[in-house]
Protein backbone atom coordinates (compact mmCIF):
# COMPACT_ATOMS: atom_id res chain seq x y z
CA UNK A 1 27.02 -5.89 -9.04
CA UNK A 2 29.59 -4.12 -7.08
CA UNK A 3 30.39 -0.73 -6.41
CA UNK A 4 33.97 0.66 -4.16
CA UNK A 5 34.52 3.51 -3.37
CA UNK A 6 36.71 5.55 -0.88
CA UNK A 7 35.91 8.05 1.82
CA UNK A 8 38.56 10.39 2.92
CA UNK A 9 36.30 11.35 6.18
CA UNK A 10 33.59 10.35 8.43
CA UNK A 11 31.49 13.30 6.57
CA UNK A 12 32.33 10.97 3.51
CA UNK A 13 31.18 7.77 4.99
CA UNK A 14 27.84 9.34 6.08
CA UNK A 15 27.04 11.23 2.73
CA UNK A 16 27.55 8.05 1.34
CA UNK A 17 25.32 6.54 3.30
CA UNK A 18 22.50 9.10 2.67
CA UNK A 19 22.82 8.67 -1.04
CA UNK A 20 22.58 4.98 -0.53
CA UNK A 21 19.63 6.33 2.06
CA UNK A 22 17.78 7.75 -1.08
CA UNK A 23 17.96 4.90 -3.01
CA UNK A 24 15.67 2.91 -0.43
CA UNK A 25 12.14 1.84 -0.25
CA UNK A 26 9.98 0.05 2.66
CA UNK A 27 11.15 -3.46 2.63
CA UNK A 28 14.82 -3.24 2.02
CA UNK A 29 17.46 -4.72 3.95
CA UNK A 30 21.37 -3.58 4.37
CA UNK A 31 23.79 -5.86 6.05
CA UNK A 32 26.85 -3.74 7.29
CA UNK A 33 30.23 -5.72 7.76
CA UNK A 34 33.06 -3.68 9.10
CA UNK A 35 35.87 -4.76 12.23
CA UNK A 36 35.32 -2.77 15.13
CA UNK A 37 35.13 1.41 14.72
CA UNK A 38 35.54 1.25 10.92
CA UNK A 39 31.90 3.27 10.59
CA UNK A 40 29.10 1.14 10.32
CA UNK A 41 27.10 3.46 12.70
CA UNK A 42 28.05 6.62 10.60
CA UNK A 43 27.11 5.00 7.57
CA UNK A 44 23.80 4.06 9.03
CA UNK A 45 23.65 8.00 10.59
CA UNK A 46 23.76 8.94 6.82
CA UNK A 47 20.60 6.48 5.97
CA UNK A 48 19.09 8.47 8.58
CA UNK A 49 19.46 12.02 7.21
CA UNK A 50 17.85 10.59 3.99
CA UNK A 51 14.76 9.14 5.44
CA UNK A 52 14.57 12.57 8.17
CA UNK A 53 14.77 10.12 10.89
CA UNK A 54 13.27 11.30 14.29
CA UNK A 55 16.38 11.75 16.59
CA UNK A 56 19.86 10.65 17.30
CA UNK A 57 20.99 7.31 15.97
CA UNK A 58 23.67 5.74 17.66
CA UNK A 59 24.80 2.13 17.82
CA UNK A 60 21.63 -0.27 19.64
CA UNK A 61 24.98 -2.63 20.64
CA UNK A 62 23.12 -3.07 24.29
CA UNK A 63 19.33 -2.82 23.03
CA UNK A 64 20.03 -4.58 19.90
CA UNK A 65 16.98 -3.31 17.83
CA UNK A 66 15.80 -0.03 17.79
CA UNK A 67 13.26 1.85 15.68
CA UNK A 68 13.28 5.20 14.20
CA UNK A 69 10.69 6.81 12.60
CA UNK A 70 10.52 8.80 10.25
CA UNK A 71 9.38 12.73 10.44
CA UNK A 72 7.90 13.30 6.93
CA UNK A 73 6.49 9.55 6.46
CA UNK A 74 9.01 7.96 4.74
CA UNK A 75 9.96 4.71 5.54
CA UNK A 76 10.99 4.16 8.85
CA UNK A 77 14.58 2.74 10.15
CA UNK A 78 15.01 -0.44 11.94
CA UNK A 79 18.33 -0.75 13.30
CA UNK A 80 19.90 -3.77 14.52
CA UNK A 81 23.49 -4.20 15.90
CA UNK A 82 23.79 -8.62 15.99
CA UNK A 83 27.56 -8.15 17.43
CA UNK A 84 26.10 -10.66 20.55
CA UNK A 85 24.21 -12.58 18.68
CA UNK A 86 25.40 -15.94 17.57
CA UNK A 87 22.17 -17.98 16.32
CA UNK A 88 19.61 -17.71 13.67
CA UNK A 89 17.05 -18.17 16.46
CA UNK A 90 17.67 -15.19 18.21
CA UNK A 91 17.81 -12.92 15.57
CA UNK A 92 14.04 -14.66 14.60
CA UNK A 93 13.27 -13.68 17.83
CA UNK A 94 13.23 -10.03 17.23
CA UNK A 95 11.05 -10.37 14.52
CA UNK A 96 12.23 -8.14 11.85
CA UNK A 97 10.31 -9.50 9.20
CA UNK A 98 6.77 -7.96 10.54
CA UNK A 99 8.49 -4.53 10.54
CA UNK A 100 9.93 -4.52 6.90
CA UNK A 101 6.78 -3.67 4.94
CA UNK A 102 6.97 0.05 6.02
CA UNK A 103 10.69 -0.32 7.49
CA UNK A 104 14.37 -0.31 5.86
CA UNK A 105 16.20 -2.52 7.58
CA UNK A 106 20.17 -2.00 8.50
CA UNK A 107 21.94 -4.66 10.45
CA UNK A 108 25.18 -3.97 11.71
CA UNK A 109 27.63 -7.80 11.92
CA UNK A 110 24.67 -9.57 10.29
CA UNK A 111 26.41 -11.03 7.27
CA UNK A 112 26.11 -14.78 8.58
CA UNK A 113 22.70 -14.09 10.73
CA UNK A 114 20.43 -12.51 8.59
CA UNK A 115 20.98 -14.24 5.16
CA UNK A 116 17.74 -16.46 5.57
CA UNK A 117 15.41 -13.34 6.93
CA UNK A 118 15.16 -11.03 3.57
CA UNK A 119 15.71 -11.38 0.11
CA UNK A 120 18.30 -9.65 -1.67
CA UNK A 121 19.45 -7.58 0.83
CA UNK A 122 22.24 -4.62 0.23
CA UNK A 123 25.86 -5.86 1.20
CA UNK A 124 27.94 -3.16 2.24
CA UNK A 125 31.44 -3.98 4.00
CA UNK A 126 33.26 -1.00 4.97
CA UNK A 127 37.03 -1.27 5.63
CA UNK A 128 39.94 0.42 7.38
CA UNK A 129 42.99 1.58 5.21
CA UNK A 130 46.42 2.89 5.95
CA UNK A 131 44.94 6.45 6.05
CA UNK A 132 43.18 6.53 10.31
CA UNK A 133 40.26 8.62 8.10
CA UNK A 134 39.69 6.91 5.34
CA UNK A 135 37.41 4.23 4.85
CA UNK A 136 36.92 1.91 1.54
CA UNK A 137 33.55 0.91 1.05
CA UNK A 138 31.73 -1.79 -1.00
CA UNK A 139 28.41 -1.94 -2.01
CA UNK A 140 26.96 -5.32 -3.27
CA UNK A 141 23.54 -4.50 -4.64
CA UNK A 142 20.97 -5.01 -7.72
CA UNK A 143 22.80 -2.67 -10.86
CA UNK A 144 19.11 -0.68 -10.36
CA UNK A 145 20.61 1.01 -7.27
CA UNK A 146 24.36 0.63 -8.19
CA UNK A 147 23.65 2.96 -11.57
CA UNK A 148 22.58 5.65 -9.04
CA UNK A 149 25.25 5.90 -6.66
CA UNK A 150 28.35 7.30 -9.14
């Protein structure tokens, strides 16, 4: 199932992403598609704010993985930007599997990389329009977490 939507602001993009946030359980995965700047980080930002995530989140582009825990024991937030990855094997290398039973996992530029990693993971591609502030969104996911995001 598919839900679009669009967001008139990056306060938008990141609510957005903290409804989708509290929709979430230990074990999920969300791929994040977007071109350059189009708010993949934000959106992740607002998965943050749901799960009351333990400091700043900002893009791991040079660190590539970084955890964030989560203040009130929720689950905590694995965060992994694969912009410089290019193989299967190096994304295996960081072992994201082992975290996933008490982690969500969001991948920013993972579409291709991550496919064979989880099962049924959230597909959200987030697009520029005409408008420099708006954003459309599109959220591929099971109609269980769809029916809760309108």
């Amino acid at each position: 199932m598919v839900f679009k939507t669009i967001t008139k602001s990056n306060l938008d993009t990141k609510e957005l992403g903290a409804k989708l946030g509290k929709l979430l359980k230990a074990g999920d995965a969300v791929l994040l598609d977007g071109e350059l700047g189009a708010g993949k980080t934000t959106f992740t930002q607002g998965i943050a704010s749901s799960l009351n995530i333990k400091g700043e989140v900002t893009s791991p582009t040079f660190v590539i993985a970084r955890e964030h825990k989560s203040l009130d024991g929720k689950a905590n937030l694995v965060h992994v930007d694969a912009y410089r990855l290019s193989t299967l094997a190096e994304i295996s290398q960081l072992d994201l599997t082992s975290d996933l039973e008490e982690s969500i996992l969001v991948v920013e530029w993972g579409k291709d990389l991550v496919n064979d990693l989880v099962e049924n993971p959230i597909r959200v591609k987030i697009s520029h329009t005409e408008n420099d502030n708006e954003r459309e969104i599109e959220i591929n996911a099971k109609q269980e977490i769809l029916g809760n995001l309108k």
